[in-house]
N, C-alpha and C. Protein backbone atom coordinates (compact mmCIF):
# COMPACT_ATOMS: atom_id res chain seq x y z
N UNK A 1 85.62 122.80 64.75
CA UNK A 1 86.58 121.71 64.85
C UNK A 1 87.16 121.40 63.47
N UNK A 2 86.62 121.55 62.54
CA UNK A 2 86.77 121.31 61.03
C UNK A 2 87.75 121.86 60.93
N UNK A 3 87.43 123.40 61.16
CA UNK A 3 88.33 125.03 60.37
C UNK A 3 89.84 124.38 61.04
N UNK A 4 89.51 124.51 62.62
CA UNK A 4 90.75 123.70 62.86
C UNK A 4 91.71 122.48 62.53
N UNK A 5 90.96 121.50 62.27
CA UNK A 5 91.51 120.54 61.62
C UNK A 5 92.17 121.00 60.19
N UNK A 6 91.41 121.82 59.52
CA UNK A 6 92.24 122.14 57.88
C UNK A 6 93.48 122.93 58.43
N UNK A 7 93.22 124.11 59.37
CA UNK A 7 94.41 125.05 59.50
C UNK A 7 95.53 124.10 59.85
N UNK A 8 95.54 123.12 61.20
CA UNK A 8 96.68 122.38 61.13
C UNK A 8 97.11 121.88 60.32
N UNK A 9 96.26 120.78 59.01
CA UNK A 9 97.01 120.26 58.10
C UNK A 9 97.96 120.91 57.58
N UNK A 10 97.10 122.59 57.41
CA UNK A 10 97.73 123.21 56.27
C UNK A 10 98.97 123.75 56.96
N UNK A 11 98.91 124.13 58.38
CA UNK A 11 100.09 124.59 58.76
C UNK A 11 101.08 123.70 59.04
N UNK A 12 100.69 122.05 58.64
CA UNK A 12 102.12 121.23 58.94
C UNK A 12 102.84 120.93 58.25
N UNK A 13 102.06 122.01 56.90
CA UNK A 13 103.15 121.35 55.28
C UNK A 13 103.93 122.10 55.56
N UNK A 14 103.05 123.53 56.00
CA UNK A 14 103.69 124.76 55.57
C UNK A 14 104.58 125.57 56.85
N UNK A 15 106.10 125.52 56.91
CA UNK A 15 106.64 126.59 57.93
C UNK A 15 106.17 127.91 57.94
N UNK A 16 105.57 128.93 56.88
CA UNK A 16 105.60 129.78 57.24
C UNK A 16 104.42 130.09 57.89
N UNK A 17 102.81 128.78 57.52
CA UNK A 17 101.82 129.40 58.41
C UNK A 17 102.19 129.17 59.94
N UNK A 18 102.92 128.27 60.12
CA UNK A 18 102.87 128.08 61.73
C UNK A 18 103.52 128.74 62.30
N UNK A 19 104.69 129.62 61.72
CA UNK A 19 104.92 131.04 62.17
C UNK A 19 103.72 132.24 62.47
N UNK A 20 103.08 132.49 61.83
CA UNK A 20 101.78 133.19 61.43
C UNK A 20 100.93 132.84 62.33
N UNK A 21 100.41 131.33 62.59
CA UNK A 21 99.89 130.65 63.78
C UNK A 21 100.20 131.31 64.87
N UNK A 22 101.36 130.75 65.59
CA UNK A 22 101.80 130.86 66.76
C UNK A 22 101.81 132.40 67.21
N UNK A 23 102.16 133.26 66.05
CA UNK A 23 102.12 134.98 66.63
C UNK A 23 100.22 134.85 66.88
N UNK A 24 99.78 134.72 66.59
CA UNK A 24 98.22 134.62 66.30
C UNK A 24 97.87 134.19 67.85
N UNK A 25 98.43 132.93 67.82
CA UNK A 25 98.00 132.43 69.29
C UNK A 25 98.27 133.31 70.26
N UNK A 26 99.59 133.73 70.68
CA UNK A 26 100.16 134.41 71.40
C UNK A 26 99.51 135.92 71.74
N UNK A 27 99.22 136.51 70.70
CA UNK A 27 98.44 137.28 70.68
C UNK A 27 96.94 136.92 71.07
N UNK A 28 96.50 136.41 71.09
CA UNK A 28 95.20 136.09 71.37
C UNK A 28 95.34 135.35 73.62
N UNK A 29 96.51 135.34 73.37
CA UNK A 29 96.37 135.10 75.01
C UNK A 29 96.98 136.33 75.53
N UNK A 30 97.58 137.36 74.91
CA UNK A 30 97.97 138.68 75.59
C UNK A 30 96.64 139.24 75.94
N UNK A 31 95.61 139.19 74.85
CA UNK A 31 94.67 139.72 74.86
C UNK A 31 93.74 139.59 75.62
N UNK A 32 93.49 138.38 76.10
CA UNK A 32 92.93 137.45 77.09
C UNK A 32 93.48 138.15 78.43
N UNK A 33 94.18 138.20 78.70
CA UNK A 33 95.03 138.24 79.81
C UNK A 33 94.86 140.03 80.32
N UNK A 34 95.29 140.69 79.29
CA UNK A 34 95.01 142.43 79.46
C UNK A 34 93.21 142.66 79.20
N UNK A 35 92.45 141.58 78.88
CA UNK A 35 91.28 142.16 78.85
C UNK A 35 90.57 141.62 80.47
N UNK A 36 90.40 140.19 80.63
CA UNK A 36 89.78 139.87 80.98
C UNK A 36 90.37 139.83 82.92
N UNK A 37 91.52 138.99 83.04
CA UNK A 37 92.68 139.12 84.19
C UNK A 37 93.32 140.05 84.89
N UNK A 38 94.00 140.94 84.01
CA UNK A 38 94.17 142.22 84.68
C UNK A 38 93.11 143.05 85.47
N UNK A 39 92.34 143.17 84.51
CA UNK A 39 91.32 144.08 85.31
C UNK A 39 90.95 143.07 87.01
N UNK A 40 90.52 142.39 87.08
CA UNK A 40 89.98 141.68 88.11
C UNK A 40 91.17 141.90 89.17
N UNK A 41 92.29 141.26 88.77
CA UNK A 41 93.28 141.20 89.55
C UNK A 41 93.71 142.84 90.19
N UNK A 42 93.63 143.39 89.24
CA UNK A 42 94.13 144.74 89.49
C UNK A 42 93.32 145.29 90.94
N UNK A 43 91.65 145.52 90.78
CA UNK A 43 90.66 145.59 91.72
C UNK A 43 90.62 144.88 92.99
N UNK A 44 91.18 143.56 93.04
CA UNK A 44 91.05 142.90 94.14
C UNK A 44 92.43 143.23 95.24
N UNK A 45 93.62 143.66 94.21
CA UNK A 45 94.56 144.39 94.91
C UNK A 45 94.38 146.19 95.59
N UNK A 46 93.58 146.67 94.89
CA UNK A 46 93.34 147.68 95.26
C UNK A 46 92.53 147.76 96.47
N UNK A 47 91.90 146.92 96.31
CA UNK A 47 90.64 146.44 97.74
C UNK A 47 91.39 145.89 98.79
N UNK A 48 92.62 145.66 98.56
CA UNK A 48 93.17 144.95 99.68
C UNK A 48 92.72 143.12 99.69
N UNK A 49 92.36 142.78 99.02
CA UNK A 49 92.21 141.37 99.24
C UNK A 49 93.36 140.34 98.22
N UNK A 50 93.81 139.69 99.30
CA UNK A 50 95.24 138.72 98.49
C UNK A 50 95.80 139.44 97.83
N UNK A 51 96.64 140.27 98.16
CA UNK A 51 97.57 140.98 97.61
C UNK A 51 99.06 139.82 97.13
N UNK A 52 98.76 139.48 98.61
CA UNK A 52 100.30 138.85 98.43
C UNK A 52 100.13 137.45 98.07
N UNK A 53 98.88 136.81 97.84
CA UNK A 53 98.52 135.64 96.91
C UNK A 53 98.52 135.56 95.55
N UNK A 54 98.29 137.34 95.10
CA UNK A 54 98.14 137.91 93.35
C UNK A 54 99.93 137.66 93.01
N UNK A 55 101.05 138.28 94.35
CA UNK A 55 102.20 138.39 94.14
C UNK A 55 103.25 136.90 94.09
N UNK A 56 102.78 136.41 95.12
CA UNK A 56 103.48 135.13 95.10
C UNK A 56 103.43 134.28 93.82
N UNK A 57 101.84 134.23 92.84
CA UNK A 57 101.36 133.20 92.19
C UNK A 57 101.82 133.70 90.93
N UNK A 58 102.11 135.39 91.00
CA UNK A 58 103.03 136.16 89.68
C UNK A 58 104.46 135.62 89.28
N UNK A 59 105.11 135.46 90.71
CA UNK A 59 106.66 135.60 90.56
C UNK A 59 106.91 133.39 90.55
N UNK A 60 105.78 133.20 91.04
CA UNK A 60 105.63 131.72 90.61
C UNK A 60 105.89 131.41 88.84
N UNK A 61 104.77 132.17 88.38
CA UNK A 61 104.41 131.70 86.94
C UNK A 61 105.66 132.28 85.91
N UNK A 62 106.24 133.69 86.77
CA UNK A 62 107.44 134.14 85.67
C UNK A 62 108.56 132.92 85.80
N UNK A 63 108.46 132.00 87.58
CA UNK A 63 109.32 131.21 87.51
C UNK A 63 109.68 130.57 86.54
N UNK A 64 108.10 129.98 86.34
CA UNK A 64 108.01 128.86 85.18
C UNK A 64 108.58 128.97 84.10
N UNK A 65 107.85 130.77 83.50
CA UNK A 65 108.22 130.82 82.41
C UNK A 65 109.93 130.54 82.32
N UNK A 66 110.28 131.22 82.74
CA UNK A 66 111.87 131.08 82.84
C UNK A 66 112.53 130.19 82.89
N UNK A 67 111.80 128.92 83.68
CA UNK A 67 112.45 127.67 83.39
C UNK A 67 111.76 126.65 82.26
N UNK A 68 111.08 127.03 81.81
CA UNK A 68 110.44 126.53 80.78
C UNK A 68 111.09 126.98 79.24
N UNK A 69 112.11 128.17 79.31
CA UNK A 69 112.31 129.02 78.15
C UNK A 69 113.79 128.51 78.23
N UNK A 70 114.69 128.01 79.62
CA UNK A 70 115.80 127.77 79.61
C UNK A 70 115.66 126.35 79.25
N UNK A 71 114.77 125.38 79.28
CA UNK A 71 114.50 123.94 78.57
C UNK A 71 114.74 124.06 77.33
């Protein structure tokens, strides 16, 4: 909680860490996502189970993104 607390200070003087930050974050949820999500998801489609619950809740979340990126 500390480390965190210094990195924000330091990244609220500074524009270029919170550039640096944010790729960091971002990366760290791609990673999340291709390690841990995919795989599961991938298997449960292959098995035939909620296929079209994996699909609906996909083209949901790109919704978002999309209207979240046009905000």
């Amino acid at each position: 909680i500390l480390l965190g607390l210094a990195i924000s200070i330091f990244a609220a003087q500074t524009h270029t860490a919170i550039l640096y930050l944010t790729t960091f974050a971002g990366g760290a949820f791609v990673y999340v996502i291709v390690r841990d999500l995919l795989p599961s998801t991938l298997q449960n489609i292959r098995n035939g189970k909620s296929t079209l619950i994996h699909m609906l809740f996909g083209i949901i979340g790109i919704g978002i993104m999309l209207g979240v990126s046009n905000l």
